[in-house]
N, C-alpha and C. Protein backbone atom coordinates (compact mmCIF):
# COMPACT_ATOMS: atom_id res chain seq x y z
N UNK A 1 -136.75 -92.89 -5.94
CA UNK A 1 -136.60 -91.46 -5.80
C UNK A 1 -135.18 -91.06 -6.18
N UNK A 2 -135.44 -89.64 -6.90
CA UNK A 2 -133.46 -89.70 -7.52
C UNK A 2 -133.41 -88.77 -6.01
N UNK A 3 -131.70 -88.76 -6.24
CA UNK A 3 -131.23 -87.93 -5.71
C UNK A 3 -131.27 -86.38 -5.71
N UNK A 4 -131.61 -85.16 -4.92
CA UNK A 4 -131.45 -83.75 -5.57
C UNK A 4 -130.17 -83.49 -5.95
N UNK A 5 -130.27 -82.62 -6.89
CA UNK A 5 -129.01 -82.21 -7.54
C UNK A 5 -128.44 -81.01 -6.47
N UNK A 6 -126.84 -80.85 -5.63
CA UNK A 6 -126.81 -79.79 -5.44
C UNK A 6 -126.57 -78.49 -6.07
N UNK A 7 -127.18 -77.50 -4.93
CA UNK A 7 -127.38 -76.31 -6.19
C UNK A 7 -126.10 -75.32 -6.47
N UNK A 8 -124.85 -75.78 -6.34
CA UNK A 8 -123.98 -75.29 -5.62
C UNK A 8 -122.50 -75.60 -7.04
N UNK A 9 -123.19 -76.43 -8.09
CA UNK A 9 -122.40 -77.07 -9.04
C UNK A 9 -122.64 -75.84 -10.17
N UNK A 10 -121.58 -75.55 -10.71
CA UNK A 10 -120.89 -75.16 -11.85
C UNK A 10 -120.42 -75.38 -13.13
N UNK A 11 -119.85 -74.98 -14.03
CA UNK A 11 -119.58 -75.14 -15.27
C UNK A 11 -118.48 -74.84 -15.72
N UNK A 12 -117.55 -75.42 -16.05
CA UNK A 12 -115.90 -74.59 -16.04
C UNK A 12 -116.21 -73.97 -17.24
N UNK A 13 -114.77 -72.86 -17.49
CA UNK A 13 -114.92 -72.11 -18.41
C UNK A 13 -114.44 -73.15 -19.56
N UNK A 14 -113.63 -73.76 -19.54
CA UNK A 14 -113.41 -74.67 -20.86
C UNK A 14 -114.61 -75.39 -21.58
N UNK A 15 -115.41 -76.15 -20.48
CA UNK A 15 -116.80 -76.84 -21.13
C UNK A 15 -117.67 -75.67 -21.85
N UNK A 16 -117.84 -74.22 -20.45
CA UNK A 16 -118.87 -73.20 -21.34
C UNK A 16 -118.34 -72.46 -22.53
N UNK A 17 -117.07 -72.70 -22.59
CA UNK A 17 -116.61 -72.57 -24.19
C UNK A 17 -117.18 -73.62 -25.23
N UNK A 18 -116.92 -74.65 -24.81
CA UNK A 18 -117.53 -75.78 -26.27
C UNK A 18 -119.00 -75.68 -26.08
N UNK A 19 -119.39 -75.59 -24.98
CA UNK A 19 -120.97 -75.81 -24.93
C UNK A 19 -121.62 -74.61 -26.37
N UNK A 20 -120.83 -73.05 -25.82
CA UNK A 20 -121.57 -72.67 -26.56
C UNK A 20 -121.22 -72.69 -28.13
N UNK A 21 -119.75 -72.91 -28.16
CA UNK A 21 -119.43 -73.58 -29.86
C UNK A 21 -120.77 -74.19 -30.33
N UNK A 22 -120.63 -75.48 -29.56
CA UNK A 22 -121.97 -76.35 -29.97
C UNK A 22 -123.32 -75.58 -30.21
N UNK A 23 -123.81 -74.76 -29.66
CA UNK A 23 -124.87 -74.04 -29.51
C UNK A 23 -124.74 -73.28 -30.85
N UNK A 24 -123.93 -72.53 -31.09
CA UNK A 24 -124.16 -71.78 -32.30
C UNK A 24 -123.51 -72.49 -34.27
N UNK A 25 -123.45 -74.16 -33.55
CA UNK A 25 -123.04 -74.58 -35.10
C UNK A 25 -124.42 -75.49 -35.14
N UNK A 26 -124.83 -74.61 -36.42
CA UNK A 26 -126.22 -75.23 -36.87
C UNK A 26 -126.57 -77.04 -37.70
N UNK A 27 -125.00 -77.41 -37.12
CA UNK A 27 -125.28 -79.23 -37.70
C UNK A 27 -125.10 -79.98 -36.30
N UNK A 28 -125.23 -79.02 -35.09
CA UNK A 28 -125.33 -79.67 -34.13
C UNK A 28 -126.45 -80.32 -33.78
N UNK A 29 -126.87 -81.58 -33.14
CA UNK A 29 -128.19 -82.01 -33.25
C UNK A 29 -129.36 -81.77 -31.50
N UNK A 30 -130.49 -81.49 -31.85
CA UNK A 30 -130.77 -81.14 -31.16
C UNK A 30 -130.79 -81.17 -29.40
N UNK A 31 -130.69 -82.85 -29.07
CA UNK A 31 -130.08 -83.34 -28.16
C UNK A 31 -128.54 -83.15 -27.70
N UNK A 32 -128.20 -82.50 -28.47
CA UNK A 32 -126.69 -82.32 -28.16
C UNK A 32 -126.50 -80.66 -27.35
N UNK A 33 -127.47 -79.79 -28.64
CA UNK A 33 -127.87 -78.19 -27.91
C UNK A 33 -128.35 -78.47 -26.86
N UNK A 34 -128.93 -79.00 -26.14
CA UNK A 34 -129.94 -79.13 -24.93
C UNK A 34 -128.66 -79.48 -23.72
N UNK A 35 -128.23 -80.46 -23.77
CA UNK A 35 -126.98 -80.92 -22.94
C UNK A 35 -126.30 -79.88 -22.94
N UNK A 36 -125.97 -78.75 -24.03
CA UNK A 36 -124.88 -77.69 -23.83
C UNK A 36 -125.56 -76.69 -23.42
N UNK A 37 -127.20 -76.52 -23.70
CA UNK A 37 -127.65 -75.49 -23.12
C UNK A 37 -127.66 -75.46 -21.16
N UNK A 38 -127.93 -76.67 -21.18
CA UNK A 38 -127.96 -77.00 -19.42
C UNK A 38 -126.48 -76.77 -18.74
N UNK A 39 -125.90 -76.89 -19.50
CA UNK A 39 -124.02 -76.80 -19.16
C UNK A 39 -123.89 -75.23 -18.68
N UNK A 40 -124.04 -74.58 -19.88
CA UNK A 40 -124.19 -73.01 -19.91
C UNK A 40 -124.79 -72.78 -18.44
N UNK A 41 -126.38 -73.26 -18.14
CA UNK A 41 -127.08 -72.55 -17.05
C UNK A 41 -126.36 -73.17 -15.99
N UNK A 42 -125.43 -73.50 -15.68
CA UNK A 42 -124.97 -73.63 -14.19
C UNK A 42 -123.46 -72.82 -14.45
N UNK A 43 -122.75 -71.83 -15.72
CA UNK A 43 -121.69 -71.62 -15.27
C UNK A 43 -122.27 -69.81 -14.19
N UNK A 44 -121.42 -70.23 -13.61
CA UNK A 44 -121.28 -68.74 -12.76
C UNK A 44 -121.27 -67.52 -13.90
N UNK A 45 -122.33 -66.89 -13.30
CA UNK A 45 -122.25 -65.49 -14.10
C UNK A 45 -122.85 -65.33 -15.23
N UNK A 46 -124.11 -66.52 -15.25
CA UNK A 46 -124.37 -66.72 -17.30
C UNK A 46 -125.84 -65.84 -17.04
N UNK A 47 -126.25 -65.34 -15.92
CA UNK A 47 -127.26 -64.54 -16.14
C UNK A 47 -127.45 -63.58 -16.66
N UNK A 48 -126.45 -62.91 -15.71
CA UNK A 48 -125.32 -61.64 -15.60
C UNK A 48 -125.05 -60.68 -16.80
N UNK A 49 -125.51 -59.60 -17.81
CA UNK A 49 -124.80 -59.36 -18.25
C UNK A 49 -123.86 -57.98 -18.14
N UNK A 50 -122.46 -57.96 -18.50
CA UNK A 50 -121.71 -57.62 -18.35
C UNK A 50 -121.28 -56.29 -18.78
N UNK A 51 -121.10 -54.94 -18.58
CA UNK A 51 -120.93 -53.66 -19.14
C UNK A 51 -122.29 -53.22 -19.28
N UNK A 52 -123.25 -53.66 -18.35
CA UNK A 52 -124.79 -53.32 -18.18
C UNK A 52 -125.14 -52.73 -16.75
């Protein structure tokens, strides 16, 4: 049995910067978007949008 993940973990702003670099350069490979997409969904506030 794994461990639960707590739900309480985050994403710094430096990683959700490269994450989404990675995300929008199209020679990134697909396993790599996926890891940065999951990065993204735990930073604070990525639901959120902003001036809405």
């Amino acid at each position: 049995m794994t461990p639960k993940k707590p739900s309480n973990e985050t994403t710094s702003a430096s990683v959700a910067s490269k994450a989404a670099k990675l995300l929008s350069n199209p020679r990134t490979p697909a396993a790599v978007k996926s890891v940065a997409a999951s990065a993204l969904t735990q930073k604070v506030g990525a639901s959120k949008h902003k001036g809405k």
